[in-house]
N, C-alpha and C. Protein backbone atom coordinates (compact mmCIF):
# COMPACT_ATOMS: atom_id res chain seq x y z
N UNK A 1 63.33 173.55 -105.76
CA UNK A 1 63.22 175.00 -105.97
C UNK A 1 63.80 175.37 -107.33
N UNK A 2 62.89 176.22 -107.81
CA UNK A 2 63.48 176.67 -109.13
C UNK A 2 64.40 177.72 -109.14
N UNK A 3 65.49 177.99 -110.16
CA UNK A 3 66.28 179.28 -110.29
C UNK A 3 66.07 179.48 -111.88
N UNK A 4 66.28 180.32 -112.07
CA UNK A 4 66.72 180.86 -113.87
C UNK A 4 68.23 181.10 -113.59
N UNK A 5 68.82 180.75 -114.27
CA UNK A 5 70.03 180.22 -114.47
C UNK A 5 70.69 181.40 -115.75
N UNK A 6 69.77 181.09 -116.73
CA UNK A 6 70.40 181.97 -118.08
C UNK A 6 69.20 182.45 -118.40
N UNK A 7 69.33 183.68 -118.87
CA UNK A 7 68.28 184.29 -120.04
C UNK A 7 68.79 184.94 -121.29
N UNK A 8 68.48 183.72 -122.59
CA UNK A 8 69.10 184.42 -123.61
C UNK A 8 67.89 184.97 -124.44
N UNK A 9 68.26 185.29 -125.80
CA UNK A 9 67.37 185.84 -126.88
C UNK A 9 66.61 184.64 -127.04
N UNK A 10 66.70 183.30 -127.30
CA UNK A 10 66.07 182.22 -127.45
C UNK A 10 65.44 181.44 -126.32
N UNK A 11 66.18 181.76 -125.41
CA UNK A 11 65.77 180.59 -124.62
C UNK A 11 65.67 180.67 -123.09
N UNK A 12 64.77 180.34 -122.01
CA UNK A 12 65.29 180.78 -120.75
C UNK A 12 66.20 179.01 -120.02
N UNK A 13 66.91 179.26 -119.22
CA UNK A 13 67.28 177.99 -118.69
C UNK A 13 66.69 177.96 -117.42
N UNK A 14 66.44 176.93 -116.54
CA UNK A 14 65.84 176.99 -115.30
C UNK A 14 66.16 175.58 -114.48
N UNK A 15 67.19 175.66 -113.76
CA UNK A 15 67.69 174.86 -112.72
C UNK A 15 66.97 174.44 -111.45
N UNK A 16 66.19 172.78 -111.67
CA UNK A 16 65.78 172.14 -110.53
C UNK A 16 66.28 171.43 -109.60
N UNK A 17 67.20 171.14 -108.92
CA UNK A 17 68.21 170.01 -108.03
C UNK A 17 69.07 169.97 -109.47
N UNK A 18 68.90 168.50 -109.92
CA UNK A 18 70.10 168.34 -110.62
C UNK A 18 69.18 168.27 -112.17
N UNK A 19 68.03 168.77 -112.52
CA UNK A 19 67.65 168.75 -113.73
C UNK A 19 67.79 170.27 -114.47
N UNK A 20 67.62 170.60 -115.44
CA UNK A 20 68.14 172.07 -116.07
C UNK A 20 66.56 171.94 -117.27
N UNK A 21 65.89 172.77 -117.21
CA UNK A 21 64.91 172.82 -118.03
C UNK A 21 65.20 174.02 -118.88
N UNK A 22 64.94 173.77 -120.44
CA UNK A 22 65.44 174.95 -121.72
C UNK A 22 63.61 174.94 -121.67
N UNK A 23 63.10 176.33 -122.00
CA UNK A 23 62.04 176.65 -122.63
C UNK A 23 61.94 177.56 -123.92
N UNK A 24 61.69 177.61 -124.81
CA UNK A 24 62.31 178.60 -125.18
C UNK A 24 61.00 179.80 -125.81
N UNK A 25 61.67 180.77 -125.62
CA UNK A 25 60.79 182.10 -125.49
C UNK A 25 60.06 182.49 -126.93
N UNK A 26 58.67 182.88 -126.60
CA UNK A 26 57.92 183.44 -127.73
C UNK A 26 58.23 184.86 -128.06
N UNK A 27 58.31 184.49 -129.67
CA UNK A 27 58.60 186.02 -130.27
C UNK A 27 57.12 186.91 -130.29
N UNK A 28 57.48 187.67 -129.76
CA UNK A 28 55.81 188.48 -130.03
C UNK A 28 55.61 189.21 -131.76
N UNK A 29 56.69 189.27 -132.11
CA UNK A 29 56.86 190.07 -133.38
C UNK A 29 56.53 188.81 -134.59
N UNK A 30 56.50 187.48 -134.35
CA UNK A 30 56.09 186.48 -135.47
C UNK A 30 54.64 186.57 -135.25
N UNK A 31 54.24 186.47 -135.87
CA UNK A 31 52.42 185.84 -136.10
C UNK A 31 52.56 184.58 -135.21
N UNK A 32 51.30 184.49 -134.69
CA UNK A 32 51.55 183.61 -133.31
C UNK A 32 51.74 181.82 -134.20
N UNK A 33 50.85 181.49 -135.21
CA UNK A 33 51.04 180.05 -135.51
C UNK A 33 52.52 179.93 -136.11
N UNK A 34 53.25 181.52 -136.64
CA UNK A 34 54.49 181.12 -137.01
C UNK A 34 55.32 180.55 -136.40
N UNK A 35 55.43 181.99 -135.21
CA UNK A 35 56.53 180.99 -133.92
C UNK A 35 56.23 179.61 -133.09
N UNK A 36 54.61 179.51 -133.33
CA UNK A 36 54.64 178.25 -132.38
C UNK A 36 55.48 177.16 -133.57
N UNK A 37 55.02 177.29 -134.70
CA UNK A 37 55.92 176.48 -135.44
C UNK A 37 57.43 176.52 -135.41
N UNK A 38 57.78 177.38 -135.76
CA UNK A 38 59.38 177.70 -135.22
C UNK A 38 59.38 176.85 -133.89
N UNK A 39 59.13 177.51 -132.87
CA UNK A 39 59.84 176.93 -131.63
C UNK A 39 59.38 175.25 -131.63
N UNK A 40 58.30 174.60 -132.21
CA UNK A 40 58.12 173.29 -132.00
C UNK A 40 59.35 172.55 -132.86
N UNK A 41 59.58 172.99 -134.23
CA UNK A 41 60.55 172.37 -134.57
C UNK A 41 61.78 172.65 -134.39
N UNK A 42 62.35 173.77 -133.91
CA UNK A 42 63.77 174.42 -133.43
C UNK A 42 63.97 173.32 -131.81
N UNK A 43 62.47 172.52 -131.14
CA UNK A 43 62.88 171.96 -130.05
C UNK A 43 62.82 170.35 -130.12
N UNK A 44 62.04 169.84 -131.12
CA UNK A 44 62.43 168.33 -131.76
C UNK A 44 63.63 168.54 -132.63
N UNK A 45 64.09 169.63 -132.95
CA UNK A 45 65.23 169.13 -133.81
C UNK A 45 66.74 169.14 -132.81
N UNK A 46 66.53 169.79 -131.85
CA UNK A 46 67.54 169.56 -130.61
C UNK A 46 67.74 168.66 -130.53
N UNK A 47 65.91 168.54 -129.56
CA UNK A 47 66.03 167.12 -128.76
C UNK A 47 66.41 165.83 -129.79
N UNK A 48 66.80 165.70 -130.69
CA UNK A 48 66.76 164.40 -131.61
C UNK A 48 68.47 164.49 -131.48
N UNK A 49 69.01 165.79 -131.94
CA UNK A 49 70.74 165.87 -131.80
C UNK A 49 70.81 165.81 -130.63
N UNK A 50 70.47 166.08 -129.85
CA UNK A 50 71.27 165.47 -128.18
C UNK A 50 71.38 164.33 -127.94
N UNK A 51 69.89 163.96 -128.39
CA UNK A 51 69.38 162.30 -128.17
C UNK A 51 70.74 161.52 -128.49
N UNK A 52 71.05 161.73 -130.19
CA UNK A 52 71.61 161.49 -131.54
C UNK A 52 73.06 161.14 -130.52
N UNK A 53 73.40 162.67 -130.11
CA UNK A 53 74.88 163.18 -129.57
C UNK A 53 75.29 162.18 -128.28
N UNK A 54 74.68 161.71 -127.53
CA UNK A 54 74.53 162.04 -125.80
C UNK A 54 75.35 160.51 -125.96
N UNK A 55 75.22 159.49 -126.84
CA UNK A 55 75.59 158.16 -127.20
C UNK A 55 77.12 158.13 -128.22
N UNK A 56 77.75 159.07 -128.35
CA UNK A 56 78.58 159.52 -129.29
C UNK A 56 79.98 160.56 -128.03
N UNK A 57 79.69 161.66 -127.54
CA UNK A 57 80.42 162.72 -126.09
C UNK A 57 79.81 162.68 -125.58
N UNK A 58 80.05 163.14 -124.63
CA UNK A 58 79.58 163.61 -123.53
C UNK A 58 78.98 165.05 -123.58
N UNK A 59 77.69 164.68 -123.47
CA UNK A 59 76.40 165.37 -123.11
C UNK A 59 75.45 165.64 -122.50
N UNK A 60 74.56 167.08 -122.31
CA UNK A 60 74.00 166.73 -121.31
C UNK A 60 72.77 165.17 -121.47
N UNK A 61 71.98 164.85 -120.71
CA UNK A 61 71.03 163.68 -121.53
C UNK A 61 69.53 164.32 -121.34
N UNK A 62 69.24 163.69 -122.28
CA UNK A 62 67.55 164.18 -122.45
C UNK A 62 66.51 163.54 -121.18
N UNK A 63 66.03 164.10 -120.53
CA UNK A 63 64.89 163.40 -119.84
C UNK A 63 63.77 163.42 -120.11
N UNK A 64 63.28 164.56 -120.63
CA UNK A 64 61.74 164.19 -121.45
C UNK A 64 61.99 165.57 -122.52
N UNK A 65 60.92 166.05 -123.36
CA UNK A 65 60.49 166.97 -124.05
C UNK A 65 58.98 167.02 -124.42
N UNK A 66 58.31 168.17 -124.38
CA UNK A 66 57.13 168.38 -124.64
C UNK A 66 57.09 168.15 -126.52
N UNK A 67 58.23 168.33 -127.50
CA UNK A 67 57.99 168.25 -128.65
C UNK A 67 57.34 169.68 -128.75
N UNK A 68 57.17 170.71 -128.22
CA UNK A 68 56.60 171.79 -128.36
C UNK A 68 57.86 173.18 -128.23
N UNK A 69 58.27 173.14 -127.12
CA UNK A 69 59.19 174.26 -126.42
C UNK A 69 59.93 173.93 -125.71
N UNK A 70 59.79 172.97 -124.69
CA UNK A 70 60.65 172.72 -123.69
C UNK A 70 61.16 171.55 -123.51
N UNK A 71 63.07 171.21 -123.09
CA UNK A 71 63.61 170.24 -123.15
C UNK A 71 63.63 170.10 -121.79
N UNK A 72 63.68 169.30 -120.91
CA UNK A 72 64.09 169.09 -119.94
C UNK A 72 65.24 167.67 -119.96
N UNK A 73 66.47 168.15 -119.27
CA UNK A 73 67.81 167.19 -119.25
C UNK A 73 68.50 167.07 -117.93
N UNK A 74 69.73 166.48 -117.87
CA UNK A 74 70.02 166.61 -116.69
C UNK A 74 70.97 167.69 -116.55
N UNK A 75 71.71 168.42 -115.58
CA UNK A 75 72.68 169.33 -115.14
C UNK A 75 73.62 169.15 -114.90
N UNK A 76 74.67 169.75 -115.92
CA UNK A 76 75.97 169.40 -116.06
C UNK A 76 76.95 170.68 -114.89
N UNK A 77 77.45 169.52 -113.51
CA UNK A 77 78.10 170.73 -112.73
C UNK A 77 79.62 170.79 -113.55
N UNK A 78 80.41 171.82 -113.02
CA UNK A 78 81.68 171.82 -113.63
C UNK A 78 81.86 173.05 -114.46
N UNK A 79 83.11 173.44 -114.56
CA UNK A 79 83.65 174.85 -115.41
C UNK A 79 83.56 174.96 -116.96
N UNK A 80 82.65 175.85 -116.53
CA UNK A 80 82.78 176.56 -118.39
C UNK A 80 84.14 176.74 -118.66
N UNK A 81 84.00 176.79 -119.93
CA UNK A 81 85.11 176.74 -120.37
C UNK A 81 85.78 178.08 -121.06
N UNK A 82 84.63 178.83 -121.30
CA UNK A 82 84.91 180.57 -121.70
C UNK A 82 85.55 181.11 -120.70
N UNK A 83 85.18 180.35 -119.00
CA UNK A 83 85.65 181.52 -118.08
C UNK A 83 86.87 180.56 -117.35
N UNK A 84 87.57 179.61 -117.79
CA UNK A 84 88.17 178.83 -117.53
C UNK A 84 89.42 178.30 -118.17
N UNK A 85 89.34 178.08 -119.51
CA UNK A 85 89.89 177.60 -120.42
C UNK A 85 91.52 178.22 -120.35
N UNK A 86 92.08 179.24 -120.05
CA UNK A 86 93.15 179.75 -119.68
C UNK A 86 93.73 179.43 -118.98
N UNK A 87 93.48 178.94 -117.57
CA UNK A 87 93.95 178.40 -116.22
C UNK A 87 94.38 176.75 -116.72
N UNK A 88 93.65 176.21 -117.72
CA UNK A 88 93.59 174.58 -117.40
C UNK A 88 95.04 174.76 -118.64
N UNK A 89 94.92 172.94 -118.68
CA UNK A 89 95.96 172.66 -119.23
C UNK A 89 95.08 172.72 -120.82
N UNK A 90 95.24 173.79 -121.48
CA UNK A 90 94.48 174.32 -122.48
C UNK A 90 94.60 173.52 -124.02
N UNK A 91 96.12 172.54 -123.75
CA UNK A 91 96.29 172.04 -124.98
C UNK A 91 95.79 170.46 -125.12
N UNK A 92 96.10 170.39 -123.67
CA UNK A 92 95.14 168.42 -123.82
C UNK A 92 93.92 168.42 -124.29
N UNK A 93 92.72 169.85 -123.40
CA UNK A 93 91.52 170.29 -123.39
C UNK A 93 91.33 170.05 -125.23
N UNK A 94 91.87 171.31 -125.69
CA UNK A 94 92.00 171.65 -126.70
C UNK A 94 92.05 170.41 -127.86
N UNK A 95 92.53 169.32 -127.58
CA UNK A 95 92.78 168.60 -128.32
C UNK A 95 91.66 167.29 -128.48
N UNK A 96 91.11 167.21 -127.16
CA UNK A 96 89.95 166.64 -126.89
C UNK A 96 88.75 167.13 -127.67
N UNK A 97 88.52 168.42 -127.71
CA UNK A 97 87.88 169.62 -128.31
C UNK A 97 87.59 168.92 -129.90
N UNK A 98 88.60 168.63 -130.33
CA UNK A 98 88.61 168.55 -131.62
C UNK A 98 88.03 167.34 -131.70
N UNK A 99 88.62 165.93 -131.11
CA UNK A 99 88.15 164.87 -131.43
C UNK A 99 86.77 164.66 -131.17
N UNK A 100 85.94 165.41 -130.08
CA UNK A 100 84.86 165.39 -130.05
C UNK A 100 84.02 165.80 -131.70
N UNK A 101 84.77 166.85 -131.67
CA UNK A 101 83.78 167.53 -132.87
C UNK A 101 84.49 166.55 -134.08
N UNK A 102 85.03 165.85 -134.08
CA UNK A 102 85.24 165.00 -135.34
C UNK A 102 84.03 164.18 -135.08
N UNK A 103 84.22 163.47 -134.39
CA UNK A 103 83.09 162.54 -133.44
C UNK A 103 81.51 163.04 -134.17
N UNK A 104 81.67 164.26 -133.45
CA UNK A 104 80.26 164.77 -134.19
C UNK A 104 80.01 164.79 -135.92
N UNK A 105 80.71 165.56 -136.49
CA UNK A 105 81.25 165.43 -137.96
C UNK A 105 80.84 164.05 -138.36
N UNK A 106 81.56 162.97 -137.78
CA UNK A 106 81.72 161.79 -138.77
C UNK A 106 80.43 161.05 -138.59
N UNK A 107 79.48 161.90 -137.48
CA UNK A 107 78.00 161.38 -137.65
C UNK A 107 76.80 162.22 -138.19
N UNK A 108 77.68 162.72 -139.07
CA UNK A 108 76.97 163.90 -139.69
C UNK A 108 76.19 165.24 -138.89
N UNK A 109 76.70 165.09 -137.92
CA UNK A 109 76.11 166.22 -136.60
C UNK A 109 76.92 167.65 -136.75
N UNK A 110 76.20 168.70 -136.85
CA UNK A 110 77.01 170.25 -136.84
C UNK A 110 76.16 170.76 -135.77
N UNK A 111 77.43 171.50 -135.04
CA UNK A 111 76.99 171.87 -133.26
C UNK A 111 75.86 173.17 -134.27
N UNK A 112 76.54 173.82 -134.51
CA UNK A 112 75.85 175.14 -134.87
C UNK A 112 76.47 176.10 -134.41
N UNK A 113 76.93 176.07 -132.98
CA UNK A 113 77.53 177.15 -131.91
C UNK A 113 78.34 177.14 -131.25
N UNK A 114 79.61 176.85 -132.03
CA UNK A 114 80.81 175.86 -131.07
C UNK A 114 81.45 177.00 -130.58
N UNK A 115 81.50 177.38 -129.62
CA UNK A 115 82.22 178.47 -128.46
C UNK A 115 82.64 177.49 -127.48
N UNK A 116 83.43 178.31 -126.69
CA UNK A 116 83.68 177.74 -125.57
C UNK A 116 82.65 177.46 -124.25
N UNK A 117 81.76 178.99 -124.51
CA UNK A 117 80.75 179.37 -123.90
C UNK A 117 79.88 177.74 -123.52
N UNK A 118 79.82 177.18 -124.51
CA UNK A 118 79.09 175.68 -125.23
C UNK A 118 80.01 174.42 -124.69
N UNK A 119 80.51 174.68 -123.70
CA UNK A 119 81.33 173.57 -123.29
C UNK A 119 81.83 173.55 -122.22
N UNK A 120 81.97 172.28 -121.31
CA UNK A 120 81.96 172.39 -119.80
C UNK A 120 82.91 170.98 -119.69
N UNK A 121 83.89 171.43 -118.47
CA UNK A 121 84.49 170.40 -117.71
C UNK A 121 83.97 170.21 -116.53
N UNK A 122 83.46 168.65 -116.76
CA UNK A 122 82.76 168.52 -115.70
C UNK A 122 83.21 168.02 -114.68
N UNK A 123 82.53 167.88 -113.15
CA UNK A 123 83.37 167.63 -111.68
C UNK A 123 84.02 166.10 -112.49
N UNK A 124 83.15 165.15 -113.20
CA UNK A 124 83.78 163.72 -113.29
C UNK A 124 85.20 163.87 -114.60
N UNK A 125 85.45 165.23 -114.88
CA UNK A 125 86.94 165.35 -116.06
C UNK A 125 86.56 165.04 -117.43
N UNK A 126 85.19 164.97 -117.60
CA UNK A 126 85.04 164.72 -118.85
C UNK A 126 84.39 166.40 -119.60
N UNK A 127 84.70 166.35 -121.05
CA UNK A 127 83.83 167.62 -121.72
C UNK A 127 83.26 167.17 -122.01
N UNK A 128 82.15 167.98 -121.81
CA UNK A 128 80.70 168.32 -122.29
C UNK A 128 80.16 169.25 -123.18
N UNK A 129 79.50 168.78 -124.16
CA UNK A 129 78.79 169.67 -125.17
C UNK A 129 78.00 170.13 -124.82
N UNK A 130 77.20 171.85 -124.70
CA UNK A 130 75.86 171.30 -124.41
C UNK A 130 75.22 172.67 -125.28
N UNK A 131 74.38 173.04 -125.75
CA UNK A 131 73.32 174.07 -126.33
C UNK A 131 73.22 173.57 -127.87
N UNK A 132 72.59 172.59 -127.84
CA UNK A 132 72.43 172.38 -129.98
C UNK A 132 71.26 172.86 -130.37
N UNK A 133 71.17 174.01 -130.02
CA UNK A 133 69.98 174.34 -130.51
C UNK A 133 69.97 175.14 -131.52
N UNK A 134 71.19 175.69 -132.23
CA UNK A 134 71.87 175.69 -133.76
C UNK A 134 71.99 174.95 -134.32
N UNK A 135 71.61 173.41 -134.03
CA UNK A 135 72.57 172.42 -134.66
C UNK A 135 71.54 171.49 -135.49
N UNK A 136 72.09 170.92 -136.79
CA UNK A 136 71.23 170.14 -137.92
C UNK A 136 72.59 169.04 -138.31
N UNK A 137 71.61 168.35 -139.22
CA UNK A 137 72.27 167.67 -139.93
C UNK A 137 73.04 167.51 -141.30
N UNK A 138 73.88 167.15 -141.28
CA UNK A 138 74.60 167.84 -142.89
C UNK A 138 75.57 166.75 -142.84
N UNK A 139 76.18 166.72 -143.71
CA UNK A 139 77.73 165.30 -144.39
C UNK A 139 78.86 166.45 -145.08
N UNK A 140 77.78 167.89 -145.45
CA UNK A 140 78.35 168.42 -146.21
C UNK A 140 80.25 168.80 -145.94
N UNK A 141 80.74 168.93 -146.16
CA UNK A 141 82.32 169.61 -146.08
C UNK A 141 82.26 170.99 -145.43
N UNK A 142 81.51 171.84 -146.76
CA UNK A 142 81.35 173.09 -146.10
C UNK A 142 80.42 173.56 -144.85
N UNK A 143 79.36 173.11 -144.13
CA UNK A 143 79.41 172.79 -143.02
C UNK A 143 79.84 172.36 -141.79
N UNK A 144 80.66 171.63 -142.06
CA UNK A 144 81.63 171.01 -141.18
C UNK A 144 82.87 171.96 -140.93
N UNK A 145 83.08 172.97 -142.25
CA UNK A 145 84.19 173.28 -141.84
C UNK A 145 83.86 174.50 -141.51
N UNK A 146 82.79 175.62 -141.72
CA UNK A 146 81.83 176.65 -140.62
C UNK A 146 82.01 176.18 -139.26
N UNK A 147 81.39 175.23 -138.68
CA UNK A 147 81.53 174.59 -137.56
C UNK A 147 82.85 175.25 -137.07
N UNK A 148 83.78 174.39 -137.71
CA UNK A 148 85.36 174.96 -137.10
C UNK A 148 85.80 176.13 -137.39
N UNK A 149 85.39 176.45 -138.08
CA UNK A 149 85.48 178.41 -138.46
C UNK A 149 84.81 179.01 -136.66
N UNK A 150 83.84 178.48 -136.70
CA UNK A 150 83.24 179.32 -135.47
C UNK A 150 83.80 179.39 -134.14
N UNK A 151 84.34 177.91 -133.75
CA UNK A 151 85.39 177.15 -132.88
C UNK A 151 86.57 178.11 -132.70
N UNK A 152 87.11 178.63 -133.76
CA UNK A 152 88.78 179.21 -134.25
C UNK A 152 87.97 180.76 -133.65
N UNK A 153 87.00 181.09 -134.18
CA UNK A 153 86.67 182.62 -134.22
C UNK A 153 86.46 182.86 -132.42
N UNK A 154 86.29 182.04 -131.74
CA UNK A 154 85.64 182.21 -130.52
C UNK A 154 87.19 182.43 -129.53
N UNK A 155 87.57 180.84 -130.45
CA UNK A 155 89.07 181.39 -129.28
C UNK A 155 90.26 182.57 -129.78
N UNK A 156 90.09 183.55 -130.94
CA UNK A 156 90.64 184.63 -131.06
C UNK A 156 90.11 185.87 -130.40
N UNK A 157 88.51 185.66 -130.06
CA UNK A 157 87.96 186.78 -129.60
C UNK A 157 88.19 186.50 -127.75
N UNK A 158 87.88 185.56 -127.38
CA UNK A 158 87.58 185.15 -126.05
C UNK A 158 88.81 184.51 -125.53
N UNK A 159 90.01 184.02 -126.18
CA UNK A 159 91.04 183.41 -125.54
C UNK A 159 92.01 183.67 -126.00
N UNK A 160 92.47 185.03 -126.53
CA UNK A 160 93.62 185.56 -127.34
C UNK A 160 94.92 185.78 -126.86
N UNK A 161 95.34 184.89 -125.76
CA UNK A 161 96.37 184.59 -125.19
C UNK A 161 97.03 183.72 -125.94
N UNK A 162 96.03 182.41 -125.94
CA UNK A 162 96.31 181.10 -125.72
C UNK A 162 95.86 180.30 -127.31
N UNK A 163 94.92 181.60 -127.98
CA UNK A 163 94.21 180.97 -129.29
C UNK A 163 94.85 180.17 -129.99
N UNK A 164 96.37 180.54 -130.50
CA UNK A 164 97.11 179.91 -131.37
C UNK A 164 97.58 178.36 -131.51
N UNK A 165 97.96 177.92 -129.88
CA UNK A 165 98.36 176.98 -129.65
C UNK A 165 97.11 175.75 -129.70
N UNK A 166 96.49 176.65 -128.73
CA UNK A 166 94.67 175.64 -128.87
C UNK A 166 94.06 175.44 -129.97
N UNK A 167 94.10 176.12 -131.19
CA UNK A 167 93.96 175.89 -132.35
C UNK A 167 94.52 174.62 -133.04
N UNK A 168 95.91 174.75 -133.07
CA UNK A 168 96.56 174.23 -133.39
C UNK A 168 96.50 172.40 -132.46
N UNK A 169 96.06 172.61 -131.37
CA UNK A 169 95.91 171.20 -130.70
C UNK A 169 94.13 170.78 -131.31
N UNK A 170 93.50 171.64 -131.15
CA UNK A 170 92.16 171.16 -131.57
C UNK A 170 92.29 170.72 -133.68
N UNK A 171 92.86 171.29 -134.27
CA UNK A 171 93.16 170.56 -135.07
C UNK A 171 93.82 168.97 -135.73
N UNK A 172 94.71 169.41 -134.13
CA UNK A 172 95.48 167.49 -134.03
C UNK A 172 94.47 166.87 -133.61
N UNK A 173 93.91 166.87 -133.11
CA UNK A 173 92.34 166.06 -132.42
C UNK A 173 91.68 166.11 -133.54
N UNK A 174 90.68 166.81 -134.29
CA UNK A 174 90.02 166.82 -135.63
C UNK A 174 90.04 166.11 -136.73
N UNK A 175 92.01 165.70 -136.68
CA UNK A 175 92.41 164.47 -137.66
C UNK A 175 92.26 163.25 -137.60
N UNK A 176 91.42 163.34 -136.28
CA UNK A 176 91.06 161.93 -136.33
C UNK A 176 89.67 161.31 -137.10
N UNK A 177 89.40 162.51 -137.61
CA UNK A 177 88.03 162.58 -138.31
C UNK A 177 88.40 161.85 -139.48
N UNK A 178 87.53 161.01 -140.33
CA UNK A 178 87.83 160.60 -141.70
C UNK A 178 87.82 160.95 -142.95
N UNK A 179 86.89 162.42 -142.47
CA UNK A 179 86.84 163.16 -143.44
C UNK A 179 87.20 164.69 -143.00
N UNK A 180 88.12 164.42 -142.51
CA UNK A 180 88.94 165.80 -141.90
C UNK A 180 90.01 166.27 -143.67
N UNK A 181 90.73 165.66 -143.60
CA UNK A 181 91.44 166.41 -145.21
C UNK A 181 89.80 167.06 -146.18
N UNK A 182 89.11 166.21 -146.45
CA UNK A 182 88.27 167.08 -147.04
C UNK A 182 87.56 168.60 -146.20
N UNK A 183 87.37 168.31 -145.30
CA UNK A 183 87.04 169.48 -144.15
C UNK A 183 88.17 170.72 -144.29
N UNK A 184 89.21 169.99 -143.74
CA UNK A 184 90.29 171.40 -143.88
C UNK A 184 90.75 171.93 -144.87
N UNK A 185 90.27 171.35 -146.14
CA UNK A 185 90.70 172.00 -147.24
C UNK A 185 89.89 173.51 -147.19
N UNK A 186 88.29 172.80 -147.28
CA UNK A 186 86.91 173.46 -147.13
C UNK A 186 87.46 174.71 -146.20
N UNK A 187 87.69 174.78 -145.06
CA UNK A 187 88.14 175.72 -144.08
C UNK A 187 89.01 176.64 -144.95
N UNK A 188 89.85 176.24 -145.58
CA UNK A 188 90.73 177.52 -145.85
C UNK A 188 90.05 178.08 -147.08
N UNK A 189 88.98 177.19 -147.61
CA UNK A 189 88.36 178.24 -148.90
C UNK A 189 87.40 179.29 -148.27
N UNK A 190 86.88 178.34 -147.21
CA UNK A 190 85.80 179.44 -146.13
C UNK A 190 86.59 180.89 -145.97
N UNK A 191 87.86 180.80 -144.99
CA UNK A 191 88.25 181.58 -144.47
C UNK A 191 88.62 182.82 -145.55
N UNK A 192 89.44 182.17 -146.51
CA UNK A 192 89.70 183.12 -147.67
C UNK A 192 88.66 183.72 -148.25
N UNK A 193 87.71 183.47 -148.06
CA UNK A 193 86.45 184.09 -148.76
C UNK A 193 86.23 185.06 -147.74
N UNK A 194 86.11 185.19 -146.56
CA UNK A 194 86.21 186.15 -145.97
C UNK A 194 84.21 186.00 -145.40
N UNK A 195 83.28 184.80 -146.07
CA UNK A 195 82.31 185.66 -145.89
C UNK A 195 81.52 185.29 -144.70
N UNK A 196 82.40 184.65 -143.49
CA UNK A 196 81.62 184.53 -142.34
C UNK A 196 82.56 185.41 -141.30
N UNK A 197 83.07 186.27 -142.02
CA UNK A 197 84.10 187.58 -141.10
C UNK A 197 82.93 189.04 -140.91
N UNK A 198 82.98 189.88 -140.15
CA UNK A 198 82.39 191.14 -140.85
C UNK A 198 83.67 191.59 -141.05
N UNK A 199 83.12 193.09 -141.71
CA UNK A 199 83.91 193.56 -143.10
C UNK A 199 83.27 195.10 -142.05
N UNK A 200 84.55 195.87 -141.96
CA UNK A 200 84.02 197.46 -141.96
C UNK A 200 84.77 198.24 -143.04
């Protein structure tokens, strides 16, 4: 039996037993060969980073793709971490957090959308990445360190209890990256620039 699960601006999700199918939705406002283009390559370029990812953290795994629109993977049970992350032990989490995304980093992988929203503890205790459907490839510094700009921005808006400390642990995790000193330099030129903040 099918459910819809999520409906975002991009994408619908749709939960079969234990498979989770992404389709993702036509813009009526593109010219139709535009978006079919868009969505064909916005869904091979996923499916290739999950593929890429799934051998690297813990992810969901790919089971097929049309190469057109739709991924189909398996279903990750277990707590989000947006509606969760407060209760747990936030600084081990937190620190895991980081080494993953070094993990990713040092294979040239950028999530695109690192929230918490984007991350799950699953029933077996492991995190899980899961929505790359922001996500490309880059080596660059300043990419890498956006990435963690977005990470930091999520847990000031969504976990402003606890942001400081979790920060601060997801950074000890991050150093395990090899090219983390070049990254965190990058971060504080990001931040000082101000230009992935809004401004009123």
């Amino acid at each position: 039996m099918q459910k819809i699960i999520q409906q975002g601006a991009e994408a619908i999700l749709i939960k079969e037993k234990d498979h989770l199918l992404k389709r993702r939705i036509v813009k009526g406002y593109r010219l139709p060969i535009l978006d079919e283009k868009i969505r064909r390559l916005r869904t091979k370029r996923e499916t290739r980073l999950l593929e890429k990812a799934f051998y690297l953290i813990p992810t969901p795994k790919v089971i097929s793709s049309n190469d057109s629109d739709s991924i189909e993977m398996t279903f990750v049970s277990g707590k989000k971490l947006s509606e969760s992350l407060d209760s747990l032990n936030y600084k081990e989490i937190s620190k895991i957090i980081g080494k993953q995304i070094a993990i990713l980093h040092d294979n040239n992988i950028i999530h695109g959308d690192l929230t918490t929203s984007n991350m799950i503890l699953g029933l077996d205790k492991k995190l899980y990445f899961i929505d790359f459907g922001l996500g490309f490839d880059s080596n660059k510094a300043e990419d890498k360190a956006v990435d963690l700009h977005l990470i930091k921005q999520a847990l000031e808006a969504k976990h402003f209890k606890i942001w400081e400390s979790a920060w601060i642990s997801i950074l000890e995790g991050y150093k395990s990256s090899k090219t983390s000193p070049a990254v965190l330099k990058r971060l504080e030129a990001v931040e000082k620039r101000g230009r992935y903040k809004k401004s009123y």
